[in-house]
N, C-alpha and C. Protein backbone atom coordinates (compact mmCIF):
# COMPACT_ATOMS: atom_id res chain seq x y z
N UNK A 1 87.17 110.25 81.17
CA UNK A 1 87.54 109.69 82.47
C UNK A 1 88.84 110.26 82.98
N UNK A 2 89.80 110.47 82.42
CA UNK A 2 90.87 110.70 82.96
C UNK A 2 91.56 112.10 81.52
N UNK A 3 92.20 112.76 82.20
CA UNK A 3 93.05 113.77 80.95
C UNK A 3 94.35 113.46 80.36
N UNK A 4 94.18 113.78 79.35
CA UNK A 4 95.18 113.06 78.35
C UNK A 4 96.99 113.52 78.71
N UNK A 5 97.87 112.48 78.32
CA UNK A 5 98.78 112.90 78.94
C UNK A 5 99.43 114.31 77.62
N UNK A 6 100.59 114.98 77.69
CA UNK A 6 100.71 115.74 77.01
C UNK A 6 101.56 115.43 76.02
N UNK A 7 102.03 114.08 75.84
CA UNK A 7 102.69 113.90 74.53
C UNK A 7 101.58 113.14 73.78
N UNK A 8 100.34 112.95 73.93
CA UNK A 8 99.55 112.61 73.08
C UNK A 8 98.76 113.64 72.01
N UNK A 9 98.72 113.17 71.03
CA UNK A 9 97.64 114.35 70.03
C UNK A 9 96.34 114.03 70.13
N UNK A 10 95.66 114.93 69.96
CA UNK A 10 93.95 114.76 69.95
C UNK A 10 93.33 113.55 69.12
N UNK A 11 93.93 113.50 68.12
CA UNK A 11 93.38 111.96 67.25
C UNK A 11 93.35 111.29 68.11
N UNK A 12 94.67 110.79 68.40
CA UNK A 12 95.34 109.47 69.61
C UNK A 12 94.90 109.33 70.81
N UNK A 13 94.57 110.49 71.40
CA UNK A 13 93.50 110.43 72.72
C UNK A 13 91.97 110.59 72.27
N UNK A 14 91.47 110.79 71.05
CA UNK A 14 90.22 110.27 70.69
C UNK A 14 90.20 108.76 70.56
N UNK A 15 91.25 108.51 69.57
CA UNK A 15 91.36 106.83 69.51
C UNK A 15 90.97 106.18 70.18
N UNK A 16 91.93 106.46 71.63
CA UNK A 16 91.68 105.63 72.81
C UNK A 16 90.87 105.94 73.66
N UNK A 17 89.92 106.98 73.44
CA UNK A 17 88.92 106.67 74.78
C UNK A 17 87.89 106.65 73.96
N UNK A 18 87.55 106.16 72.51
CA UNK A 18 87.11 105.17 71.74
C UNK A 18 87.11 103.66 72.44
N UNK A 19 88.50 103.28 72.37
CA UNK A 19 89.02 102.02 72.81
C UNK A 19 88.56 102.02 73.94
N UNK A 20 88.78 102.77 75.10
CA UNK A 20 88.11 102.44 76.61
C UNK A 20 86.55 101.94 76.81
N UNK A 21 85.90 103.01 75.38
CA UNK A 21 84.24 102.44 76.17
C UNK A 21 84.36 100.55 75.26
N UNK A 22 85.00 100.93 74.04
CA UNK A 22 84.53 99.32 73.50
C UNK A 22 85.06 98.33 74.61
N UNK A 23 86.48 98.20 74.87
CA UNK A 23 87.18 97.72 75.86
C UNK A 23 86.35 97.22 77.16
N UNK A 24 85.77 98.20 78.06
CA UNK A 24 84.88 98.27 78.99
C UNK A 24 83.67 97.24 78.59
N UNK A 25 83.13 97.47 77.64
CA UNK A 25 81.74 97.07 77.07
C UNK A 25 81.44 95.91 76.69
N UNK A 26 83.14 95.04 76.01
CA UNK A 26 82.90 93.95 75.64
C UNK A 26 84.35 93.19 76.02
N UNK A 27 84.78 93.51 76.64
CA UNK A 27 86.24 92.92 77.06
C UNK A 27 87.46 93.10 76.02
N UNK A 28 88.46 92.34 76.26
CA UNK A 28 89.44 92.24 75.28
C UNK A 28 89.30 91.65 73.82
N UNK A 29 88.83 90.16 74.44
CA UNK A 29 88.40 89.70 73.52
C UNK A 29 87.78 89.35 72.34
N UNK A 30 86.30 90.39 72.59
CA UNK A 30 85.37 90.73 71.83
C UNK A 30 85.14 91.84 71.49
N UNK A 31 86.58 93.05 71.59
CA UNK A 31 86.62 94.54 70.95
C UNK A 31 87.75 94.00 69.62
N UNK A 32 87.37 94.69 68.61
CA UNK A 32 88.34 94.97 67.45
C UNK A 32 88.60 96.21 66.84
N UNK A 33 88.93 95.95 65.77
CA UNK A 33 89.98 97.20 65.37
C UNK A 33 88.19 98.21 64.54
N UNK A 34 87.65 97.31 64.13
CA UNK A 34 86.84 98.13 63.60
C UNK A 34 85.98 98.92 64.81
N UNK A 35 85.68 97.42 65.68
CA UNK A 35 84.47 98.89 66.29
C UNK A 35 85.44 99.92 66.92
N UNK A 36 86.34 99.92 67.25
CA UNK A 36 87.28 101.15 67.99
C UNK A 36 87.02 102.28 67.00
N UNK A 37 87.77 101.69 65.86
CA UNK A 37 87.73 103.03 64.98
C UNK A 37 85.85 103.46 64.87
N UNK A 38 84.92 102.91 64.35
CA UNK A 38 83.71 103.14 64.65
C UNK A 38 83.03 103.82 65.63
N UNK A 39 83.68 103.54 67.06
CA UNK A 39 83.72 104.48 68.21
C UNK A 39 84.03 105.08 68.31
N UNK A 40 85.05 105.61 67.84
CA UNK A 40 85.94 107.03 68.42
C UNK A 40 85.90 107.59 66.93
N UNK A 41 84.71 107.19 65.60
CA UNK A 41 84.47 108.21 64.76
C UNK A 41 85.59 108.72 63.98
N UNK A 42 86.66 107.59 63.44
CA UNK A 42 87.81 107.76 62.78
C UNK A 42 87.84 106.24 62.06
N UNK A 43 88.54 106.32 60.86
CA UNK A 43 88.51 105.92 60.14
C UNK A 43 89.79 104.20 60.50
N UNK A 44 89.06 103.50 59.65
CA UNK A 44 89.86 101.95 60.61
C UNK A 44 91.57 102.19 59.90
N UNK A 45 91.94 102.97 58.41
CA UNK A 45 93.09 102.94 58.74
C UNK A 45 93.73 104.05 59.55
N UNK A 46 93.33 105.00 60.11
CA UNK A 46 93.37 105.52 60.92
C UNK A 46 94.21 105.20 62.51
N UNK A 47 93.14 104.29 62.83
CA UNK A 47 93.56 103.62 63.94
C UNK A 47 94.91 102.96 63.69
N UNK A 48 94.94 102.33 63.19
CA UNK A 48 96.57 101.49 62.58
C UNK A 48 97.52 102.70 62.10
N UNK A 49 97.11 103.78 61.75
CA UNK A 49 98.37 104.43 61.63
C UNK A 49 99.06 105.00 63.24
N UNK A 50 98.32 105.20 64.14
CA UNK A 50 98.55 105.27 65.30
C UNK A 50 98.91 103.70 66.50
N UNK A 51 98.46 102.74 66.09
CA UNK A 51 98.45 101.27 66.71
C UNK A 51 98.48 100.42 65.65
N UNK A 52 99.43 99.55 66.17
CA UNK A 52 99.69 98.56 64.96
C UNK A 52 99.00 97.50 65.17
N UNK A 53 98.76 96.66 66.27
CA UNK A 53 97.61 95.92 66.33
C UNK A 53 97.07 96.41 67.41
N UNK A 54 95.85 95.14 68.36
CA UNK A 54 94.89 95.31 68.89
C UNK A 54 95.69 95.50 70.60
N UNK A 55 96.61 94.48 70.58
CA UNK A 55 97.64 94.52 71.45
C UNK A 55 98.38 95.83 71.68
N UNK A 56 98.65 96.38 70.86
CA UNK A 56 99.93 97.58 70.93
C UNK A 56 98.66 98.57 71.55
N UNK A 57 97.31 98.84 70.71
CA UNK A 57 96.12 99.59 71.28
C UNK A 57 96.01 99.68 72.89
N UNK A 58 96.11 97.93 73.02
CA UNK A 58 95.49 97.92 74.43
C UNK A 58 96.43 98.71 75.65
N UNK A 59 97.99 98.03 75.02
CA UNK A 59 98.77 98.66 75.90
C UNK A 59 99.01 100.22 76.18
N UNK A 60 98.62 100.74 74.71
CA UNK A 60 99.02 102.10 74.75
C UNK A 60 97.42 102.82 75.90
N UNK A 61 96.62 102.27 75.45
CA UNK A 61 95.47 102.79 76.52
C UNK A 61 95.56 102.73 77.97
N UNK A 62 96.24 101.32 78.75
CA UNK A 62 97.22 101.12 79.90
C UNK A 62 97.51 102.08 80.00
N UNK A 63 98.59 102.64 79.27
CA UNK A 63 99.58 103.62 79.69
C UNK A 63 99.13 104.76 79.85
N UNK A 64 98.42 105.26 78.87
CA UNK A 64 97.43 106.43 78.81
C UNK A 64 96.50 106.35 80.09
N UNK A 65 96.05 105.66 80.88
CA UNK A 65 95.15 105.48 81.63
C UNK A 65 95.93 105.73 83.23
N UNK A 66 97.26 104.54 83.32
CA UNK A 66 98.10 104.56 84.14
C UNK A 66 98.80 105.61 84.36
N UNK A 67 99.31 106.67 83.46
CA UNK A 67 99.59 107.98 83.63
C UNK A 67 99.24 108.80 84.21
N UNK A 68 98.28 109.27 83.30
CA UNK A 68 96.81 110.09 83.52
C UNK A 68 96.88 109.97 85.44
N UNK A 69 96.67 108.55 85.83
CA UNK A 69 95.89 109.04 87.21
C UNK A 69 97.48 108.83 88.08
N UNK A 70 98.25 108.31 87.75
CA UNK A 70 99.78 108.04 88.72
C UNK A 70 99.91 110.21 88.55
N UNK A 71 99.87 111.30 87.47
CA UNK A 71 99.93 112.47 87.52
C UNK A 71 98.95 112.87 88.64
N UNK A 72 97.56 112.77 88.19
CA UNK A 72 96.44 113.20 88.94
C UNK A 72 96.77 112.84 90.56
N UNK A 73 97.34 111.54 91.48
CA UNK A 73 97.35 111.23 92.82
C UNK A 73 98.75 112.18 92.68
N UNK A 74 99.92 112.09 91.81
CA UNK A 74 101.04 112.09 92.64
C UNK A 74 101.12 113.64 92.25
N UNK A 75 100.37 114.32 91.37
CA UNK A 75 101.04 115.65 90.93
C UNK A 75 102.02 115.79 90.01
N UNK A 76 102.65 116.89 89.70
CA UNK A 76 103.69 117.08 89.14
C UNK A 76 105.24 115.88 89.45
N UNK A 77 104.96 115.69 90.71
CA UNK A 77 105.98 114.40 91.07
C UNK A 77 106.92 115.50 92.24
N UNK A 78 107.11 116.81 92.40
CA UNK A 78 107.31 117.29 93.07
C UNK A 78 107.20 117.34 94.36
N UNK A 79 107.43 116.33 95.31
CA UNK A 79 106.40 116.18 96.86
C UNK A 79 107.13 117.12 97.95
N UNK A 80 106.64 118.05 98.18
CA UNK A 80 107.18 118.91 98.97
C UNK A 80 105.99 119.06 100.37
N UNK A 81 107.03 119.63 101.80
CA UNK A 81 106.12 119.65 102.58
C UNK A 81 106.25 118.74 103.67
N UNK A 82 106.16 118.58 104.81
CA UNK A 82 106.01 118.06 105.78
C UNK A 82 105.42 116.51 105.49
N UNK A 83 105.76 115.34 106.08
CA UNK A 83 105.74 114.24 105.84
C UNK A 83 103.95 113.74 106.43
N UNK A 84 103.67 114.24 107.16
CA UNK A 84 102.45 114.16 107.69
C UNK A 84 101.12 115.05 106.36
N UNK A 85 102.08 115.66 106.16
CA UNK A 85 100.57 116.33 105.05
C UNK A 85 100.98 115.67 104.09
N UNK A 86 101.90 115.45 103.55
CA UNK A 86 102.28 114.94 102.15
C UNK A 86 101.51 113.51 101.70
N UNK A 87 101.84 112.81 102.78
CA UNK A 87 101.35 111.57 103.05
C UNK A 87 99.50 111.49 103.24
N UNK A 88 99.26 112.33 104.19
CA UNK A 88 97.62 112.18 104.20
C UNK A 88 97.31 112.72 102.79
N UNK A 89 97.78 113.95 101.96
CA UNK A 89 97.09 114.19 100.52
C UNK A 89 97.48 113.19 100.04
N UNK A 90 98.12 112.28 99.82
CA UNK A 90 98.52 111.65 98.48
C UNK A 90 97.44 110.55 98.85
N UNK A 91 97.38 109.93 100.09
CA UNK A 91 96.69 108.90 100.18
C UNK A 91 95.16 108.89 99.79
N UNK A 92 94.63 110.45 100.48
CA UNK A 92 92.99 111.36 100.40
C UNK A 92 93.36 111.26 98.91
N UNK A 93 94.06 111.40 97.67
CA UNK A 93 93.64 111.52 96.60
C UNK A 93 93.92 110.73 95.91
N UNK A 94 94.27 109.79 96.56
CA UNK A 94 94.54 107.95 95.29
C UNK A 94 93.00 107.56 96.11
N UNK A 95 92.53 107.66 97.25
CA UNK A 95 90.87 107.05 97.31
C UNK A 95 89.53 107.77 97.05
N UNK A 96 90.26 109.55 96.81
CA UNK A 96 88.76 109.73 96.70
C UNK A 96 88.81 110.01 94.75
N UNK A 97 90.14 109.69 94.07
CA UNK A 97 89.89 109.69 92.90
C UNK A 97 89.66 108.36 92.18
N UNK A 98 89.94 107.79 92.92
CA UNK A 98 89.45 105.92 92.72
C UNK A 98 88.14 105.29 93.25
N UNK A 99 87.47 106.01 94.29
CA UNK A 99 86.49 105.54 94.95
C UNK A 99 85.39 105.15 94.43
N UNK A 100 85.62 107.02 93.04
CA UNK A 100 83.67 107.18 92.48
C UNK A 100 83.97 106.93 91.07
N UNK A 101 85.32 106.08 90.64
CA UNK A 101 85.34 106.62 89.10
C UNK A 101 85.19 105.19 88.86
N UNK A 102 84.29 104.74 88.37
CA UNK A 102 83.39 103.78 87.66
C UNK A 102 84.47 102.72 86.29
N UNK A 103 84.42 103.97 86.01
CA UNK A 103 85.42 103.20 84.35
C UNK A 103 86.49 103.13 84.99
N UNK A 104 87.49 103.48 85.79
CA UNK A 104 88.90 103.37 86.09
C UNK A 104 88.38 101.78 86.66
N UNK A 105 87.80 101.56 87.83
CA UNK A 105 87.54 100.44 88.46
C UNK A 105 86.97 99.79 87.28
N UNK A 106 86.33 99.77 87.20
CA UNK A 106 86.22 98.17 85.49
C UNK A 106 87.50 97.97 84.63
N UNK A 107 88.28 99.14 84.36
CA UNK A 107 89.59 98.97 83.51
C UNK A 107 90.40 98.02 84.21
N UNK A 108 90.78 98.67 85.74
CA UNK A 108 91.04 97.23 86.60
C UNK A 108 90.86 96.24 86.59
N UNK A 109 89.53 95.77 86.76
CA UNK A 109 88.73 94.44 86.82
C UNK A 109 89.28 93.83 84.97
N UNK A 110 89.00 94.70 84.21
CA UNK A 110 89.86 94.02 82.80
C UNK A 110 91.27 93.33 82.83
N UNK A 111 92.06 94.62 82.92
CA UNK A 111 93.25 94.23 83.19
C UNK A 111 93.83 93.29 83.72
N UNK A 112 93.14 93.49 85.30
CA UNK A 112 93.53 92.17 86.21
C UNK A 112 92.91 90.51 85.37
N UNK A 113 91.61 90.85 85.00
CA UNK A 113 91.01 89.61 83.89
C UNK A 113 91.82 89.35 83.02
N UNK A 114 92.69 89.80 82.29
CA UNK A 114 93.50 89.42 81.40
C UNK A 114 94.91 89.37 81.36
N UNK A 115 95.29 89.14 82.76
CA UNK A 115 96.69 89.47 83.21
C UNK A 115 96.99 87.88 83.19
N UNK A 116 96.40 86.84 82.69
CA UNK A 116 96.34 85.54 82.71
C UNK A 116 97.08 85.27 81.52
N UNK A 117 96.06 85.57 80.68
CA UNK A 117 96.49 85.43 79.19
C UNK A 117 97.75 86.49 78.53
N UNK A 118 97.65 87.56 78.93
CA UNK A 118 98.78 88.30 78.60
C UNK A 118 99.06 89.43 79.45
N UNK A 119 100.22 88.59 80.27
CA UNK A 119 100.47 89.24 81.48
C UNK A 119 101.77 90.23 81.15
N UNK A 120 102.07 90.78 79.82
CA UNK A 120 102.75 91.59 79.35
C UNK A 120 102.04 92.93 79.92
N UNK A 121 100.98 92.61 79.21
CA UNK A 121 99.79 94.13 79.54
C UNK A 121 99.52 94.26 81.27
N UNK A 122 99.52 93.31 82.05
CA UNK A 122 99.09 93.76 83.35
C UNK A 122 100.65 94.51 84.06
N UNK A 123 101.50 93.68 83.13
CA UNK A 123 103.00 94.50 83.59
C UNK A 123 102.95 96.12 83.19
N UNK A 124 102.42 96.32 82.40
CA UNK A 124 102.71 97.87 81.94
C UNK A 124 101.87 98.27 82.67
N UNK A 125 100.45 98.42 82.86
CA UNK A 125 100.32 98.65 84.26
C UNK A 125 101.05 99.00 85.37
N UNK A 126 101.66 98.07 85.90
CA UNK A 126 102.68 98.17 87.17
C UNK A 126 103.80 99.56 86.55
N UNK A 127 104.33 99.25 85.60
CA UNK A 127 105.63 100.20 84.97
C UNK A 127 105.34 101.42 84.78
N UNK A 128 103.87 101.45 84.52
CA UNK A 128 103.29 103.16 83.99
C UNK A 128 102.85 103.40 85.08
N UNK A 129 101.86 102.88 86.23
CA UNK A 129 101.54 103.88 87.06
C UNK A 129 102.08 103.21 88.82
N UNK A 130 102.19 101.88 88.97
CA UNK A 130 102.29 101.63 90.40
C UNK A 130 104.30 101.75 90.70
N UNK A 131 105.24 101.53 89.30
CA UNK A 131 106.44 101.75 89.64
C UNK A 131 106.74 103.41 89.96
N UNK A 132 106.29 103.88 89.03
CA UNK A 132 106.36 105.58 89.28
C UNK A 132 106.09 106.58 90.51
N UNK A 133 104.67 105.72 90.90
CA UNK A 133 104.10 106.12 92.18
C UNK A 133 105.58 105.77 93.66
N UNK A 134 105.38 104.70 93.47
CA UNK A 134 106.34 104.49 94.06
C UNK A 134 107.85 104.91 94.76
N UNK A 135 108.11 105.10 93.40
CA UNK A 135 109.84 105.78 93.19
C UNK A 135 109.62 106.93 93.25
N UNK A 136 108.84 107.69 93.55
CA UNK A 136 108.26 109.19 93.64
C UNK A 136 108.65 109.39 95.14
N UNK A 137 107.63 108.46 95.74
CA UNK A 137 107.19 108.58 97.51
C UNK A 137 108.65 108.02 98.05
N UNK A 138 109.14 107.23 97.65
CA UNK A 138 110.28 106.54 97.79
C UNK A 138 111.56 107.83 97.97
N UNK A 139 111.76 108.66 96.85
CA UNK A 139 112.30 109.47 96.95
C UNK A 139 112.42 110.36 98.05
N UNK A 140 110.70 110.66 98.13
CA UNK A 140 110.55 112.01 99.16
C UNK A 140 110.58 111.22 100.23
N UNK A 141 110.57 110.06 100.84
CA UNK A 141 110.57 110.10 102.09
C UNK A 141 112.22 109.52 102.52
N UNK A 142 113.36 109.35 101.40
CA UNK A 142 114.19 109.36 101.16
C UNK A 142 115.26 110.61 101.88
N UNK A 143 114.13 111.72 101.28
CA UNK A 143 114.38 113.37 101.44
C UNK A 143 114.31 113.80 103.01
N UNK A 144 113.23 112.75 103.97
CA UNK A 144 113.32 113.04 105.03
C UNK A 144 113.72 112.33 106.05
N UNK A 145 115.00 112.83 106.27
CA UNK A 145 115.88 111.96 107.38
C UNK A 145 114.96 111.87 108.90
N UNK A 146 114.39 113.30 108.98
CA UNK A 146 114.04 112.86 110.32
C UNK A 146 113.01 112.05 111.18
N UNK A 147 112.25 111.14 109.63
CA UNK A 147 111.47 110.12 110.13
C UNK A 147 112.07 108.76 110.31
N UNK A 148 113.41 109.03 110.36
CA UNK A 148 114.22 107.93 111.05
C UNK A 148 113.78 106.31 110.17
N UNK A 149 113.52 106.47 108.64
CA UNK A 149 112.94 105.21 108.60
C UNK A 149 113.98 104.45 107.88
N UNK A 150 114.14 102.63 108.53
CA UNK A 150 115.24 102.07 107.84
C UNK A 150 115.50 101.99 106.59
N UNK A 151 113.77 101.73 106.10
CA UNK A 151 113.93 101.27 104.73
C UNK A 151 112.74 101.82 104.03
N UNK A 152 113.36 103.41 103.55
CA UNK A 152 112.56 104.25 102.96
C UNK A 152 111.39 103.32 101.68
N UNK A 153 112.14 103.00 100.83
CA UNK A 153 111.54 102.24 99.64
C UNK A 153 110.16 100.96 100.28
N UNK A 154 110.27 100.26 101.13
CA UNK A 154 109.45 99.40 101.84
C UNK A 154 108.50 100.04 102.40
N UNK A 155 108.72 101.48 103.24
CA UNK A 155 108.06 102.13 104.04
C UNK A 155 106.66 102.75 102.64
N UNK A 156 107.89 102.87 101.31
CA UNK A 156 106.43 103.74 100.73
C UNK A 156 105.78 102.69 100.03
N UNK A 157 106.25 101.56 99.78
CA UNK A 157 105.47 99.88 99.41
C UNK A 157 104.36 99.65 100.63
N UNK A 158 104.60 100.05 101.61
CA UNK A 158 103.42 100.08 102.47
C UNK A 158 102.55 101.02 102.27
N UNK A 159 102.62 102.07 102.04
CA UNK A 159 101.57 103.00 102.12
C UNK A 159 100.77 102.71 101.08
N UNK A 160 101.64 102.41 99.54
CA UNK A 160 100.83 102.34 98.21
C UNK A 160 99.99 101.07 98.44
N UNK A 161 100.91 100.15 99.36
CA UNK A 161 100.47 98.82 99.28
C UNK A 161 98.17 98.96 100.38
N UNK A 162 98.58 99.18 100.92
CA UNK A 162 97.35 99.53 101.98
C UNK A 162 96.38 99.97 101.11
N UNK A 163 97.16 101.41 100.50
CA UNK A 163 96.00 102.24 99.85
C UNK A 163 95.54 101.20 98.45
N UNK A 164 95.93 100.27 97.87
CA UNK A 164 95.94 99.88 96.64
C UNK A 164 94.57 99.00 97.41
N UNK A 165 94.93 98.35 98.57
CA UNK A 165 94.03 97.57 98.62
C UNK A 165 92.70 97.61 99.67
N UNK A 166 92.95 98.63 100.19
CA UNK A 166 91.49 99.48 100.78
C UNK A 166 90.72 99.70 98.95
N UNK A 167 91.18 100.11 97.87
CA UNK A 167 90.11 100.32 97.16
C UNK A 167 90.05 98.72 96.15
N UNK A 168 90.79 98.15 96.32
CA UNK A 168 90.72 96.87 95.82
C UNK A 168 89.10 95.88 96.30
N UNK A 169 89.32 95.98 97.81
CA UNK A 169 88.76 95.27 98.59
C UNK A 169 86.67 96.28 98.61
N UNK A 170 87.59 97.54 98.71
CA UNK A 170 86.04 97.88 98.79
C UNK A 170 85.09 98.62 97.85
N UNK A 171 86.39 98.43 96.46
CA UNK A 171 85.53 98.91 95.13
C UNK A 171 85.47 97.71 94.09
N UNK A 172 86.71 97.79 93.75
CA UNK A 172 87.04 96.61 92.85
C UNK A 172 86.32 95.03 92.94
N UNK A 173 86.33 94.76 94.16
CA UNK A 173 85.97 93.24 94.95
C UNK A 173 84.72 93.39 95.30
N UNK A 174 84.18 94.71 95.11
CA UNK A 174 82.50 94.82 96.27
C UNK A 174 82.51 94.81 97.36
N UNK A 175 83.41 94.56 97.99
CA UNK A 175 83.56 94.36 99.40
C UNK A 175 83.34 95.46 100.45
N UNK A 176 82.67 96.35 99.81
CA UNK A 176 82.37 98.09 101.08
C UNK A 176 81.45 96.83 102.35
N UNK A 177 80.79 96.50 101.90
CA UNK A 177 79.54 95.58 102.73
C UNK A 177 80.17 95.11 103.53
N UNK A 178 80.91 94.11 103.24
CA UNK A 178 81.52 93.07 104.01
C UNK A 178 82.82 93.30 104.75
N UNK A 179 83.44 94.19 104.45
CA UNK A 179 84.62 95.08 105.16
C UNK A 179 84.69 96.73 105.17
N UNK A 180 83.10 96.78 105.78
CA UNK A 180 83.60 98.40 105.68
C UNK A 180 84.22 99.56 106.22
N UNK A 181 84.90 100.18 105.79
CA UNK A 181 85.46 101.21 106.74
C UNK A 181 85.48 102.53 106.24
N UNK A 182 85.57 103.20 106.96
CA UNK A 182 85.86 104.79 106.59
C UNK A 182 87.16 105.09 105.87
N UNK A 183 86.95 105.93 104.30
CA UNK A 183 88.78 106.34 104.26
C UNK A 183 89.64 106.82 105.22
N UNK A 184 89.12 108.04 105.71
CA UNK A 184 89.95 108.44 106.80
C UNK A 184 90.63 107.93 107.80
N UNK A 185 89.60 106.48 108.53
CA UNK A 185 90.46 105.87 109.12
C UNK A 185 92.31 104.99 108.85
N UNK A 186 91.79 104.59 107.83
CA UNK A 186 92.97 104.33 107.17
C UNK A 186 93.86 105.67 106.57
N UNK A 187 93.43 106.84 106.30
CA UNK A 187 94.43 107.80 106.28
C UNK A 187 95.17 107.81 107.17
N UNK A 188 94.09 108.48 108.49
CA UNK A 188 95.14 108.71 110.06
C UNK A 188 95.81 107.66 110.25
N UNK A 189 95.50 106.39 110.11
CA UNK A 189 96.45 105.14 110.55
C UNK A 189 97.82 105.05 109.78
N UNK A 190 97.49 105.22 108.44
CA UNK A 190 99.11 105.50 107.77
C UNK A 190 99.78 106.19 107.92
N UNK A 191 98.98 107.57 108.18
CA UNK A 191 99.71 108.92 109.06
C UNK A 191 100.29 108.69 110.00
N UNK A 192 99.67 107.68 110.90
CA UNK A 192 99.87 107.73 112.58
C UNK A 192 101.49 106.70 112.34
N UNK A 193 101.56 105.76 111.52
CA UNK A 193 102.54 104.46 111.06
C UNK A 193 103.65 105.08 110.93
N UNK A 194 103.74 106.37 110.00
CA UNK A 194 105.02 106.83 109.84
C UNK A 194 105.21 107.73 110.58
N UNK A 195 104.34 108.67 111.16
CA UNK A 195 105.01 109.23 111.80
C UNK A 195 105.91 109.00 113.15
N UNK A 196 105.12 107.85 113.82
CA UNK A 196 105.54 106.92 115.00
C UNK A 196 107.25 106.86 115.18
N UNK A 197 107.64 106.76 113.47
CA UNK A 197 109.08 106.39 113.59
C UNK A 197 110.14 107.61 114.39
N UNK A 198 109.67 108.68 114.34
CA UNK A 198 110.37 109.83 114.81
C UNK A 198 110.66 109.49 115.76
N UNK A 199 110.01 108.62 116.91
CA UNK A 199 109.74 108.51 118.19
C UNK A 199 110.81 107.67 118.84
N UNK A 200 111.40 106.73 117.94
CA UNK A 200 112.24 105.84 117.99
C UNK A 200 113.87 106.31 117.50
């Protein structure tokens, strides 16, 4: 589903996308240490020499997961380029890499399911991929004075915020039916939002 980040070793990213299909398949609750190791075809002390419990597993797969795609939308983290393109790619590639990917959207639907009981794990989440994203765009539009915006950091809480929940609403929730819209529309509209500010 997603490529491994580069301080991981091949065991450790076998491990865990072991852990993702059990995870996926039977929830939190009802994955353990054996079938993981059983899944990902490594041995159960194995797994523990890399994760100490089932918890430390789950989180480290979070992170591994939250990485993986906060790299894949944001890139290298480098945002260069005119505020109008920068902004329509980043947005075109947090929905069309979220739109069709099946297991990312159920990892969600987990996560968010278990952000009840241990809302440690739905935090790392936020820390590995929605703080990063953030403080990225935050930066670059930081970088550009001449979109006149008051409050750079809010301005890119809006954009993530929109885009988080255009695929919330119409992947995550089912909701294409009942609220549907085109991505693009909501691209040009975020496009059209910031750029407006020049104007002022």
């Amino acid at each position: 589903m997603v490529q491994s980040p580069s301080v991981l070793n091949d065991k450790a990213v076998q491990i865990l996308q072991g852990a993702m299909q059990e995870f996926l398949q039977n929830g939190y609750a009802g994955t353990s240490m054996d079938k993981v190791a059983a899944t990902a075809g490594v041995s159960k002390p194995t797994v523990y020499n890399y994760f100490k419990d089932k918890e430390g597993l789950f989180r480290a797969l979070i992170q591994y997961v939250a990485e993986s795609r906060c790299q894949q939308v944001m890139g290298d983290g480098n945002l260069e380029g005119r505020p109008e393109v920068v902004i329509r790619r980043l947005v075109t590639n947090a929905i069309e890499s979220e739109l069709h990917d099946l297991d990312y959207q159920n990892f969600v639907r987990l996560v968010a399911g278990e952000s009840g009981r241990f809302p440690q794990l739905a935090q790392a989440f936020v820390e590995y991929l929605t703080k990063p994203a953030a403080d990225q765009l935050t930066a670059y539009l930081k970088s550009c004075p001449e979109l006149n915006l008051p409050d750079p950091e809010a301005t890119a809480r809006v954009i993530l915020g929109a885009t988080v929940f255009f695929i919330i609403t119409q992947c995550v929730m089912h909701g294409e039916h009942i609220m549907p819209m085109e991505p693009q529309r909501l691209v040009d509209s975020l496009v059209d939002l910031v750029m407006r500010s020049q104007a002022t």
